[in-house]
Each structure stands twice: as structure tokens, then as C-alpha cells.
N, C-alpha and C. Protein backbone atom coordinates (compact mmCIF):
# COMPACT_ATOMS: atom_id res chain seq x y z
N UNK A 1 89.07 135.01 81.70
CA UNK A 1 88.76 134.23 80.52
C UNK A 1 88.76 135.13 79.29
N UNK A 2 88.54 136.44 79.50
CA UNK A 2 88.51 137.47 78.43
C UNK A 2 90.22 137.35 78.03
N UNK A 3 90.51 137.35 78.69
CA UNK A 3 92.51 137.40 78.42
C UNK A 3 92.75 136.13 77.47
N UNK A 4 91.74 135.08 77.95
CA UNK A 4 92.05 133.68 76.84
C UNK A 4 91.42 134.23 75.83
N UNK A 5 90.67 134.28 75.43
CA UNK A 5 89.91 134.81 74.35
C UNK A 5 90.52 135.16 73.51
N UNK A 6 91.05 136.73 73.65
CA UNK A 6 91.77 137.72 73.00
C UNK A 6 92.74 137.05 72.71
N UNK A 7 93.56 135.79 73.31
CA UNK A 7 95.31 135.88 73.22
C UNK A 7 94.92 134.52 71.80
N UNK A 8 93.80 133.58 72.02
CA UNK A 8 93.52 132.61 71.22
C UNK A 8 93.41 133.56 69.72
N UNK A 9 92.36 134.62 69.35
CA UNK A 9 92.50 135.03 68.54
C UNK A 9 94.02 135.13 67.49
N UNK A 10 95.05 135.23 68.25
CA UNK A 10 96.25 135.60 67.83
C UNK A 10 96.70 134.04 67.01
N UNK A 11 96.36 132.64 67.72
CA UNK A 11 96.54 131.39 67.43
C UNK A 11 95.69 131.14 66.36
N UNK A 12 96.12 130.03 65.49
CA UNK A 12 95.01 129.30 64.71
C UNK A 12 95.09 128.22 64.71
N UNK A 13 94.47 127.48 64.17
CA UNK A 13 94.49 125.80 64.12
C UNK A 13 95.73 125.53 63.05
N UNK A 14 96.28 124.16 63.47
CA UNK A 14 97.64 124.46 62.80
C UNK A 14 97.36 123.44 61.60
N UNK A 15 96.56 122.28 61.67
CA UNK A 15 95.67 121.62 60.08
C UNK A 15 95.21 122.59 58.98
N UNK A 16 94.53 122.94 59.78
CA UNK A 16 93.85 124.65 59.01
C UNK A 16 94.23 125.50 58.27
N UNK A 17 95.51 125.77 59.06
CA UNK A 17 96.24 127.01 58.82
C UNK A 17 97.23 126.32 57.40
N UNK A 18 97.41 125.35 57.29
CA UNK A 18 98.29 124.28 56.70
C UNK A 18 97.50 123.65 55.28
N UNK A 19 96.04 124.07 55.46
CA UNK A 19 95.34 124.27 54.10
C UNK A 19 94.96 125.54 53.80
N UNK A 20 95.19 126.67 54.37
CA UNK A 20 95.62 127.95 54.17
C UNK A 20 94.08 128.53 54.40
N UNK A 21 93.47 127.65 55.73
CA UNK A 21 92.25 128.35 56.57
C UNK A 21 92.46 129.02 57.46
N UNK A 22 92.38 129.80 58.15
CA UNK A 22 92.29 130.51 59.57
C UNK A 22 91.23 130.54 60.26
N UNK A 23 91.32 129.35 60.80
CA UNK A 23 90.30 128.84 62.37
C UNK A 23 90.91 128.96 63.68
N UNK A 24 89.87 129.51 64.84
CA UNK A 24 90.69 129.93 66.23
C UNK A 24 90.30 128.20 66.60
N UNK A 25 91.28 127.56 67.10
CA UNK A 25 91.85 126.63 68.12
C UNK A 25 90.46 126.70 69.37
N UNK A 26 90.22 125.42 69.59
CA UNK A 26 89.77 125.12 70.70
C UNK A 26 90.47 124.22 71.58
N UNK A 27 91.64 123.32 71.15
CA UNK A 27 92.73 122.58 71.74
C UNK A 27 93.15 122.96 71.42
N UNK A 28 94.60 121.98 72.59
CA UNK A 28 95.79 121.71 71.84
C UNK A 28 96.10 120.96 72.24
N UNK A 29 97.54 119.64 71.62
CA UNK A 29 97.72 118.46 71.24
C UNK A 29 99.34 118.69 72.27
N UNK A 30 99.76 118.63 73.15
CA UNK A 30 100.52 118.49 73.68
C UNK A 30 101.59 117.65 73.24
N UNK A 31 101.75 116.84 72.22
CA UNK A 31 101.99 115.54 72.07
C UNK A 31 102.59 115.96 70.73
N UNK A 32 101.87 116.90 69.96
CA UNK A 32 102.15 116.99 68.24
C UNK A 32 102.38 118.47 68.56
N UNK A 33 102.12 119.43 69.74
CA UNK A 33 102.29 121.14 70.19
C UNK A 33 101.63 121.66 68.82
N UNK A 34 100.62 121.49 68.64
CA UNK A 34 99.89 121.97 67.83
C UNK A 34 98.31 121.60 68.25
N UNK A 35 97.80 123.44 67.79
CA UNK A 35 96.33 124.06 68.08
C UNK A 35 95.67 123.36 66.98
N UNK A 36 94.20 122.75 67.78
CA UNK A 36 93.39 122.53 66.92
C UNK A 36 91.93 122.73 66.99
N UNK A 37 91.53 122.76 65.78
CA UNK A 37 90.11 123.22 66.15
C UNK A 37 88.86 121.98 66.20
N UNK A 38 87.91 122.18 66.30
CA UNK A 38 86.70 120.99 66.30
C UNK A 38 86.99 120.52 65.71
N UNK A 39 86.94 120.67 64.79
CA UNK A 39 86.92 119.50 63.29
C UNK A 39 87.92 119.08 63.29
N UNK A 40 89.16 119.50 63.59
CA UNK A 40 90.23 118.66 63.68
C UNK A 40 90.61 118.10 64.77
N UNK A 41 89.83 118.07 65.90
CA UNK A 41 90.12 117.60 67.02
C UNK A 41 89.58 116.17 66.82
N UNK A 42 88.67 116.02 65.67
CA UNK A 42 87.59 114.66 65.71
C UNK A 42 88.11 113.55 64.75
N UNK A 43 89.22 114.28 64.04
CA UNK A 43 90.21 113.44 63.30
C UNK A 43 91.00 112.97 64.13
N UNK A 44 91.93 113.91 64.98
CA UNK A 44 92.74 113.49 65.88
C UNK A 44 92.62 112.25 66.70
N UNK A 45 91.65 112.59 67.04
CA UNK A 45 91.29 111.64 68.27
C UNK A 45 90.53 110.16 67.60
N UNK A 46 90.19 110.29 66.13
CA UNK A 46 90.07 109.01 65.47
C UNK A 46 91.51 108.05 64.81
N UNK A 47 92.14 108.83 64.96
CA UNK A 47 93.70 108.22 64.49
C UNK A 47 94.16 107.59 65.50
N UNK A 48 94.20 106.40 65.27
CA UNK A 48 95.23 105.31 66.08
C UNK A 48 96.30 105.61 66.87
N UNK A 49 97.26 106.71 65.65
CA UNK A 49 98.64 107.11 66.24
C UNK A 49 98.09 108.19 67.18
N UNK A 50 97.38 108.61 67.21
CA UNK A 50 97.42 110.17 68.60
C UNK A 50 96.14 109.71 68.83
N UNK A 51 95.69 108.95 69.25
CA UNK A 51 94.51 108.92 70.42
C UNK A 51 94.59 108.75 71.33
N UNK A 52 95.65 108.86 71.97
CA UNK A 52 96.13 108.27 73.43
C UNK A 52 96.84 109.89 73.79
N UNK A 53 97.17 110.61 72.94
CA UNK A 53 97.78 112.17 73.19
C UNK A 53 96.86 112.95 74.36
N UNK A 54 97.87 113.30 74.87
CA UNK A 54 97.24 114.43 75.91
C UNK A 54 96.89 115.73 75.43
N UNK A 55 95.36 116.29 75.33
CA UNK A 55 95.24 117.12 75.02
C UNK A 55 94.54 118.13 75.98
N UNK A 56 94.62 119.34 75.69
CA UNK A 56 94.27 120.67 76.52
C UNK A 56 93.23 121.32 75.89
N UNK A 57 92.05 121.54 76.39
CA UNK A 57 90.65 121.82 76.49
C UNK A 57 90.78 123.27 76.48
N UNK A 58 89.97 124.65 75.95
CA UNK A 58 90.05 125.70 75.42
C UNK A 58 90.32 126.71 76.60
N UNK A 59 89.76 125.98 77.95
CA UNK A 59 90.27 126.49 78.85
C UNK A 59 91.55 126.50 79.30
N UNK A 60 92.13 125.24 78.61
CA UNK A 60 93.59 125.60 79.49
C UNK A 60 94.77 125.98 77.95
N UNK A 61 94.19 126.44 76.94
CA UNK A 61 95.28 126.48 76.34
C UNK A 61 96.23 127.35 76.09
N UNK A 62 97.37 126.99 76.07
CA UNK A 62 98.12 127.82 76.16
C UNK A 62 99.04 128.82 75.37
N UNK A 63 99.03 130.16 75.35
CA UNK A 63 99.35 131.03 74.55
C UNK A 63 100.86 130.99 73.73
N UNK A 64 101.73 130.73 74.11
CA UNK A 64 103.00 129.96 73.87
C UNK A 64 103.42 128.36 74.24
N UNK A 65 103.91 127.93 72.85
CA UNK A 65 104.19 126.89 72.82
C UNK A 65 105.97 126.39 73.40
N UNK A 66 106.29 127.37 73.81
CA UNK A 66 107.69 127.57 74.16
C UNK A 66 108.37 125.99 75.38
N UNK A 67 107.29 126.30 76.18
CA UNK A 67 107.52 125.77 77.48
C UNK A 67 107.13 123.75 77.48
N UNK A 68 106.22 123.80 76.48
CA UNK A 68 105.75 122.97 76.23
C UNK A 68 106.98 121.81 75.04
N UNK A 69 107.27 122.85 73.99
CA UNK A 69 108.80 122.27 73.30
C UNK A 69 109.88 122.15 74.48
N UNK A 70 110.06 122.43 75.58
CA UNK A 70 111.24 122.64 76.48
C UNK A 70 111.03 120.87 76.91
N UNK A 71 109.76 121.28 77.37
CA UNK A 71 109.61 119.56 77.93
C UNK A 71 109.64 118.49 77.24
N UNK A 72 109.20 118.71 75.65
CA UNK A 72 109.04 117.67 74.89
C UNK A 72 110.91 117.40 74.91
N UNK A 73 111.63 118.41 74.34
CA UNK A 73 112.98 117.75 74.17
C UNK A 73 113.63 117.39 75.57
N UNK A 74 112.83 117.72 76.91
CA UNK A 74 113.58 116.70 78.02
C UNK A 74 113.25 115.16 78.16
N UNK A 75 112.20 115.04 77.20
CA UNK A 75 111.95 113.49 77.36
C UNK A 75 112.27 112.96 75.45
N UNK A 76 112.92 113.68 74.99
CA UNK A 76 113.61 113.34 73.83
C UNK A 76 115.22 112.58 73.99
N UNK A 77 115.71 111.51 73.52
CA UNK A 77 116.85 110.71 73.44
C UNK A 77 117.85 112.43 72.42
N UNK A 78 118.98 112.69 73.53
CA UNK A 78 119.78 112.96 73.36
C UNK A 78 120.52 112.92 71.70
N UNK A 79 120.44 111.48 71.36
CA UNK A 79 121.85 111.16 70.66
C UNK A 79 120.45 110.64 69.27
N UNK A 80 119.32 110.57 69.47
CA UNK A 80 118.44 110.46 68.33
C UNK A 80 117.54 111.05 68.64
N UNK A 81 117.29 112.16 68.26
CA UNK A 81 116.43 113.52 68.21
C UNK A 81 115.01 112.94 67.53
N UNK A 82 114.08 114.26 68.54
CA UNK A 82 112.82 112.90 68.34
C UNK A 82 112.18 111.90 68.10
N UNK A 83 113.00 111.14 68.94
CA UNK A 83 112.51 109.46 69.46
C UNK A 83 112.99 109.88 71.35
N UNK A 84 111.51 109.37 71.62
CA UNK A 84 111.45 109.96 73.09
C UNK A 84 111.76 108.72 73.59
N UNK A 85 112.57 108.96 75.16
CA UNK A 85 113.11 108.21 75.60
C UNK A 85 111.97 107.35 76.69
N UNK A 86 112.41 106.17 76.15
CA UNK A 86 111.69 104.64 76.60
C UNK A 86 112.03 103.63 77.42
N UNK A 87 113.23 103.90 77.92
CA UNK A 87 114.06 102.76 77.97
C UNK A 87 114.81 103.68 79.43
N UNK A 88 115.56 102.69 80.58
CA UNK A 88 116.48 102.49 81.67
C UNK A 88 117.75 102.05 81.37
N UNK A 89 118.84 102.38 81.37
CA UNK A 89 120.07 101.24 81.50
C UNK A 89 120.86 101.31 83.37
N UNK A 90 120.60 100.22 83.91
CA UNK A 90 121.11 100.82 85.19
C UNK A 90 122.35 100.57 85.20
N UNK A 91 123.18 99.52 83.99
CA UNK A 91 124.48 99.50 84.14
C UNK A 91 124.97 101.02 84.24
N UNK A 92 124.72 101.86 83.17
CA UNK A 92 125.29 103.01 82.86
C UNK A 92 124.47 104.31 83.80
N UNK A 93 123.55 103.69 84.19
CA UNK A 93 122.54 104.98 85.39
C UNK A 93 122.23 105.88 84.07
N UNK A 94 121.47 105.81 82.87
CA UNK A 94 121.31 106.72 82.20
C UNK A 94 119.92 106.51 81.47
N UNK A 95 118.89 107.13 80.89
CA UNK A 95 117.48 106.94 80.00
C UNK A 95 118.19 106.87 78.78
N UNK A 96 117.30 106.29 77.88
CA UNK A 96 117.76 105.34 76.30
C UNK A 96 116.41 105.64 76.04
N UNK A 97 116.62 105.99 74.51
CA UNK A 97 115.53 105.09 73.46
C UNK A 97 115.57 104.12 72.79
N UNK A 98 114.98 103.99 72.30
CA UNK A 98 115.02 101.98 71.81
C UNK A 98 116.06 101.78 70.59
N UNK A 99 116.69 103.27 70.15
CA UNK A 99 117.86 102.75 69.52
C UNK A 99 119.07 102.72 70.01
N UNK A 100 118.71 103.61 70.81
CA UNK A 100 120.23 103.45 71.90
C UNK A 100 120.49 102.01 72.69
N UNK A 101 118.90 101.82 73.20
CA UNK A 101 119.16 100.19 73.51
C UNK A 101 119.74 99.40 72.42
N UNK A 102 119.33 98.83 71.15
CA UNK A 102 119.55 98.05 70.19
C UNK A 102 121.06 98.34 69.89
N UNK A 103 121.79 99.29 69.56
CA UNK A 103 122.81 99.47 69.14
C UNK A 103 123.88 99.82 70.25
N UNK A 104 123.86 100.79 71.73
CA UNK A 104 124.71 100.86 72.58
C UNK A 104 124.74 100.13 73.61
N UNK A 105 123.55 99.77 74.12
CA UNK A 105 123.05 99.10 75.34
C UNK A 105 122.92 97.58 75.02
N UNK A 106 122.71 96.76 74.15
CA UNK A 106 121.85 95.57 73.74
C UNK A 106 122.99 95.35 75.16
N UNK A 107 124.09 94.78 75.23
CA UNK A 107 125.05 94.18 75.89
C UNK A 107 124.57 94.10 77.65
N UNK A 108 124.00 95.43 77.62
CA UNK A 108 123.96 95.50 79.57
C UNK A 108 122.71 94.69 79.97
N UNK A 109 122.37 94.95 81.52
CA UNK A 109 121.81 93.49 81.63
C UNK A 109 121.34 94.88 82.70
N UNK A 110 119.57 93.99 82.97
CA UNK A 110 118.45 94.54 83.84
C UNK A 110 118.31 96.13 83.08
N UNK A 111 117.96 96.26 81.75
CA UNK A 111 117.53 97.84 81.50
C UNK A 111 116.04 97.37 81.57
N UNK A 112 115.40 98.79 82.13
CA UNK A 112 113.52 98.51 81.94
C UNK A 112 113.13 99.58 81.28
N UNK A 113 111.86 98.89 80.42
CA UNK A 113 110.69 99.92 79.97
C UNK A 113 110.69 100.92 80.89
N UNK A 114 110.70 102.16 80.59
CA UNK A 114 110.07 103.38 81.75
C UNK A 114 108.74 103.33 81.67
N UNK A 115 107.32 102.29 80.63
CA UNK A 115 106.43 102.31 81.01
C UNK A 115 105.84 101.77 82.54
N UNK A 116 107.04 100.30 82.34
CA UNK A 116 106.43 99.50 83.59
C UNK A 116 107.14 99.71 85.14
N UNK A 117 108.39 100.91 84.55
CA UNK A 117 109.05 101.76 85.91
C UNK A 117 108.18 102.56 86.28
N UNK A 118 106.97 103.25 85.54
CA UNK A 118 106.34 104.14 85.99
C UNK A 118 105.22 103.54 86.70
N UNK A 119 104.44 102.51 86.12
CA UNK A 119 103.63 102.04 86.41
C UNK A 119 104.12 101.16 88.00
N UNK A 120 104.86 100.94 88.05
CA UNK A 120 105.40 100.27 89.57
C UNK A 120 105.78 101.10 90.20
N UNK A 121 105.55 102.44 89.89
CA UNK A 121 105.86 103.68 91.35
C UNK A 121 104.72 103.96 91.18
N UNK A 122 103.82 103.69 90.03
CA UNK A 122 102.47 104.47 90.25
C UNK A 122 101.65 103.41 91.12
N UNK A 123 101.89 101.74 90.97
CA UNK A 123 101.18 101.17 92.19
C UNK A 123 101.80 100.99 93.62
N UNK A 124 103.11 102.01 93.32
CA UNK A 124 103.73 101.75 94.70
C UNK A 124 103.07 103.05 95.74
N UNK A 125 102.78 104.02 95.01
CA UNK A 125 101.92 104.99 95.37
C UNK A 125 100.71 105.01 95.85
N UNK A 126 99.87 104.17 95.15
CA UNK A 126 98.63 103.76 95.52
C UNK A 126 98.61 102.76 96.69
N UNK A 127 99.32 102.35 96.91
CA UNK A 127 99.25 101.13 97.87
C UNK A 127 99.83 102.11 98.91
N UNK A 128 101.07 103.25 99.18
CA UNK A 128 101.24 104.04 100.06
C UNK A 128 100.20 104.50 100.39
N UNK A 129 99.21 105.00 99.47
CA UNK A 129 97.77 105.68 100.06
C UNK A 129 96.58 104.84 100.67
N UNK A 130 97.20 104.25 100.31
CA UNK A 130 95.98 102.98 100.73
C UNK A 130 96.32 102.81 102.02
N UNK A 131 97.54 102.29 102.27
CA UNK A 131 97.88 102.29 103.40
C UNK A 131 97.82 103.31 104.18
N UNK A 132 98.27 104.58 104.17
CA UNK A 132 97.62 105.67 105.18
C UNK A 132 96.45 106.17 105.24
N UNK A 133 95.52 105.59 104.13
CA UNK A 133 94.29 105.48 104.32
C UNK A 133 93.99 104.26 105.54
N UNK A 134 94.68 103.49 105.34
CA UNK A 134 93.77 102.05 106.00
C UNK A 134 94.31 102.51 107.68
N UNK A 135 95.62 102.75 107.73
CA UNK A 135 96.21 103.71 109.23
C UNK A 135 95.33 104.37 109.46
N UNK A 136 94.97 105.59 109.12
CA UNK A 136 93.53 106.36 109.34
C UNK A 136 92.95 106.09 110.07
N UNK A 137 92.11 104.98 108.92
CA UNK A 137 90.84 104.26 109.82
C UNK A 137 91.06 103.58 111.22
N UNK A 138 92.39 102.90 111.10
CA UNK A 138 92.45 102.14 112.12
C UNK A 138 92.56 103.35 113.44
N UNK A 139 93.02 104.27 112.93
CA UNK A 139 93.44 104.82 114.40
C UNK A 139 91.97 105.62 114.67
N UNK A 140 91.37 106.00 114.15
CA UNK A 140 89.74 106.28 113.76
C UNK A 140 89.26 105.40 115.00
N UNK A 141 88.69 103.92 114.40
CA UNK A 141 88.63 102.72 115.14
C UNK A 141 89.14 102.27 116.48
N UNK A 142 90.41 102.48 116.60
CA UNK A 142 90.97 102.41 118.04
C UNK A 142 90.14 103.72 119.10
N UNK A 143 90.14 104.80 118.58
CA UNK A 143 89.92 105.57 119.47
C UNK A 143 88.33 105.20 119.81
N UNK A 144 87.15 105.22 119.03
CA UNK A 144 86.21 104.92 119.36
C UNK A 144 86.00 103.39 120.22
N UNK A 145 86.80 102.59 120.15
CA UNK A 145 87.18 101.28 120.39
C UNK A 145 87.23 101.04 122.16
N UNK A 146 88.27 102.31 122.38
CA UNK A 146 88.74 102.56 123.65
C UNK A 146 87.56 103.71 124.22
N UNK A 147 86.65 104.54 123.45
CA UNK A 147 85.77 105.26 124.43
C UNK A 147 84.37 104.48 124.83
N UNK A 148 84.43 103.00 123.78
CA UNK A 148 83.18 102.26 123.88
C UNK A 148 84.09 101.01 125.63
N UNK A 149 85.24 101.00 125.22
CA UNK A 149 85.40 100.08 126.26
C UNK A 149 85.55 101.13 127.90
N UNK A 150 86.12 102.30 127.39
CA UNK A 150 86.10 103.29 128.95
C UNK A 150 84.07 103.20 129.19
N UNK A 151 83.32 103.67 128.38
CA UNK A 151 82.03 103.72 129.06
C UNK A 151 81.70 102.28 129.32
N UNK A 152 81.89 101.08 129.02
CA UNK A 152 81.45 99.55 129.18
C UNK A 152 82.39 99.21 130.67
N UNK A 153 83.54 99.86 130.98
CA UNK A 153 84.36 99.77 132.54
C UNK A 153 83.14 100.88 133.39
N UNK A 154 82.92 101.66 132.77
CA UNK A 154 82.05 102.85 133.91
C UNK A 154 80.77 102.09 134.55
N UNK A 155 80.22 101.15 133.16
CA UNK A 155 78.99 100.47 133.93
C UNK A 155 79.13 99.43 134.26
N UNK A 156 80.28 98.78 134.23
CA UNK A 156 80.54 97.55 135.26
C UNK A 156 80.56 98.37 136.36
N UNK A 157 81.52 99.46 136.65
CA UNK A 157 81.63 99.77 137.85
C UNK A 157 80.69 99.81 138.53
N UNK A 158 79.26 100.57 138.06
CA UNK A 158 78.01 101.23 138.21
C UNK A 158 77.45 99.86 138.89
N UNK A 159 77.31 98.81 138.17
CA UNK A 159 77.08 97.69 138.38
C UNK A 159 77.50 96.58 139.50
N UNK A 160 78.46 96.49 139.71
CA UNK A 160 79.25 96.22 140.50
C UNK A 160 78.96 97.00 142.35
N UNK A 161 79.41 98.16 142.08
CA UNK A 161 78.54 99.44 143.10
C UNK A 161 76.83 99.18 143.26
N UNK A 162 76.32 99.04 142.40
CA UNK A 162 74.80 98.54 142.89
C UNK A 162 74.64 96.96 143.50
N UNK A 163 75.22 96.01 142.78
CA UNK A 163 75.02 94.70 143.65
C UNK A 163 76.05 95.02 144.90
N UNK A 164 77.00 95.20 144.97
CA UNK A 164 77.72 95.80 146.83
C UNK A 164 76.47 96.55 147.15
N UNK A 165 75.95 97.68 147.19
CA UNK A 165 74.68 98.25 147.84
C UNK A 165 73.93 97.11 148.03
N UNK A 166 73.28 96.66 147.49
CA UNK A 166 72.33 95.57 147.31
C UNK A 166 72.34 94.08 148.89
N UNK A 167 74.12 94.07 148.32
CA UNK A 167 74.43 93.06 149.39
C UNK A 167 74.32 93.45 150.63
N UNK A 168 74.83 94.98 150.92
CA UNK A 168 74.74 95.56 152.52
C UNK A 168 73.48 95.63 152.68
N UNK A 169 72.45 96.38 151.81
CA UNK A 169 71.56 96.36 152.66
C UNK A 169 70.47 94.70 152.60
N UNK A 170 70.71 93.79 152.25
CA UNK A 170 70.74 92.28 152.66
C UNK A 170 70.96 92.18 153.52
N UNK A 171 72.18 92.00 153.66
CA UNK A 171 73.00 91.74 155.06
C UNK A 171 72.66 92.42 156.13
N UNK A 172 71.96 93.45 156.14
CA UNK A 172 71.56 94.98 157.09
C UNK A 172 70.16 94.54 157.81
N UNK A 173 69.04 93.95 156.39
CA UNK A 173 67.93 93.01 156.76
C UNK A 173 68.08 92.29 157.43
N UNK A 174 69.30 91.16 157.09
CA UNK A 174 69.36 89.61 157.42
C UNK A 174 69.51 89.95 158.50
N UNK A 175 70.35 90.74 159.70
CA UNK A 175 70.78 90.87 160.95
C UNK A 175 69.84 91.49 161.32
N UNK A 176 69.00 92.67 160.70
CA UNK A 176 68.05 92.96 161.46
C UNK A 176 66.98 92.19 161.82
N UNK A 177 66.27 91.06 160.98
CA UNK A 177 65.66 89.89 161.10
C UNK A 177 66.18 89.01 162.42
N UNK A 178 67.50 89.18 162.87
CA UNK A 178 68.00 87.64 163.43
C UNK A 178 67.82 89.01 165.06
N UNK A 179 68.12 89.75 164.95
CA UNK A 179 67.98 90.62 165.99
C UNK A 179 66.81 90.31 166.58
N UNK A 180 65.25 90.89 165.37
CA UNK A 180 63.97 90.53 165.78
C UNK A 180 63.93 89.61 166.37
N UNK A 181 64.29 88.41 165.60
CA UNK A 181 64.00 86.54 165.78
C UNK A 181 64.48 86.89 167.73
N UNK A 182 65.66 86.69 168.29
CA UNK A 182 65.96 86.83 168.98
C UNK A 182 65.47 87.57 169.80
């Protein structure tokens, strides 16, 4: 954590720095790749447009923003530079943003939101887990199922074996009785 420390020093808040303050960063905004500090974290997160942004806590932030721009322009539309891509076309098998839909795509037929593509692998996921959760249990269940029915066969047997005893030596009486009688 001493290594975060030291490397944050080198960062500043990029609001800050932009009214020509130098404050060390306690986030950062994944979303806007810019460090921010308290006070600007409490704006952030009151704004409509970035309150939904993913942000990174002082522990995880990160010393270069390099890797973080790499990803932003893989989910950036190609052919309209920052406008992130929103949109499916399966005629063409390719990701769109919503101007590429309106102007290249309007024509093709079945393109989807990638919100509600994501969201239908994300409940297709959950329901996979669910289900090898619920398998689990069941096989959980079976096994105890089958050691309650192996000991419930042991004491029939047990049972079974005591009324046969029971009957011979009856039967062992009864003849010894008819022996006496006689």
C-alpha cells in the first residue's frame, strides 16, 4: 500500500488540477478516466449524467490510465468515435451505435440493445447457477435419502428376524405343551 501511496502522489485530481489546484485523488471515474478527489467525487456522483459510472476506490486506483483508454476505445463505435457501442446487427454479425443503426442499419431486421443482450446472458447465468445449485442439493438429498432408506431395510430386517425367532420359539412351546398334554 506504501507503493500506492507514493505512485498517487505523482496523480492529481483532474477537476482540481483544471482550476489550477493540486489535490491527490482518492478515485477514479473509469467512465470519464479521470482522478478525483472527495470533493469532487460528491459532485460526481450527484450528477445525473455519471452516477451510474463505475468508479475505483483509493485502493484500487490505478497508476496509468493507459489500459483503461485501451478498453474504453474497444467498446467505442468504430466509424463514430466516442459514442460507445449499443446496439447488435445480426444481419451483418457486427456491434453499432445508435448512429450507425439510424443511418446504416435502420433497414436490417432483429438488431438488439446490448443492454437487454447482456441482461439475458446475465439471467441465463443465474438460472445456470441456480440450477447447479438446485442439482447439488438434490444429489445432497438423494444420498442421505438412500442411507435413511438402507438403515429403515436393516430394521425391517432386524424386525422381521425377531418375529421369525419369536414364532420358533412359539411353535417350540406349542409342541412342547402338546408333548406334555399327551
Amino acid at each position: 500500500m506504501a507503493g500506492i501511496k507514493e505512485g498517487t502522489s505523482l496523480i492529481k485530481c483532474g477537476p482540481c488540477l483544471f482550476d489550477g489546484n493540486t489535490v491527490e485523488p482518492r478515485y477514479f471515474c473509469v467512465d470519464c478516466l479521470e482522478y478525483l478527489c472527495t470533493e469532487c467525487i460528491r459532485d460526481h456522483r450527484r450528477s445525473k449524467s455519471s452516477r451510474e459510472h463505475k468508479i475505483l476506490e483509493e485502493e484500487e486506483l490505478p497508476m496509468d490510465v493507459k489500459l483503461f483508454e485501451e478498453m474504453k476505445k474497444l467498446s467505442d463505435c468504430t466509424k463514430h468515435t466516442d459514442i460507445e457501442i449499443d446496439q447488435y446487427c445480426p444481419t451483418h454479425d457486427v456491434l453499432i451505435c445508435r448512429y450507425c443503426l439510424q443511418n446504416d442499419h435502420r433497414l436490417c431486421k432483429g438488431h438488439s440493445d446490448m443492454s437487454c443482450v447482456l441482461e439475458e446472458v446475465s439471467k441465463y447465468k443465474n438460472v445456470e447457477e441456480q440450477f447447479n445449485d438446485l442439482q447439488s442439493k438434490c444429489k445432497v438429498s438423494f444420498t442421505e435419502m438412500m442411507q435413511i432408506l438402507e438403515a429403515a431395510q436393516n430394521e425391517i430386517y432386524k424386525v422381521q428376524k425377531d418375529i421369525n425367532d419369536f414364532i420358533r420359539k412359539l411353535k417350540h412351546n406349542i409342541d412342547h405343551l402338546r408333548k406334555d398334554i399327551e
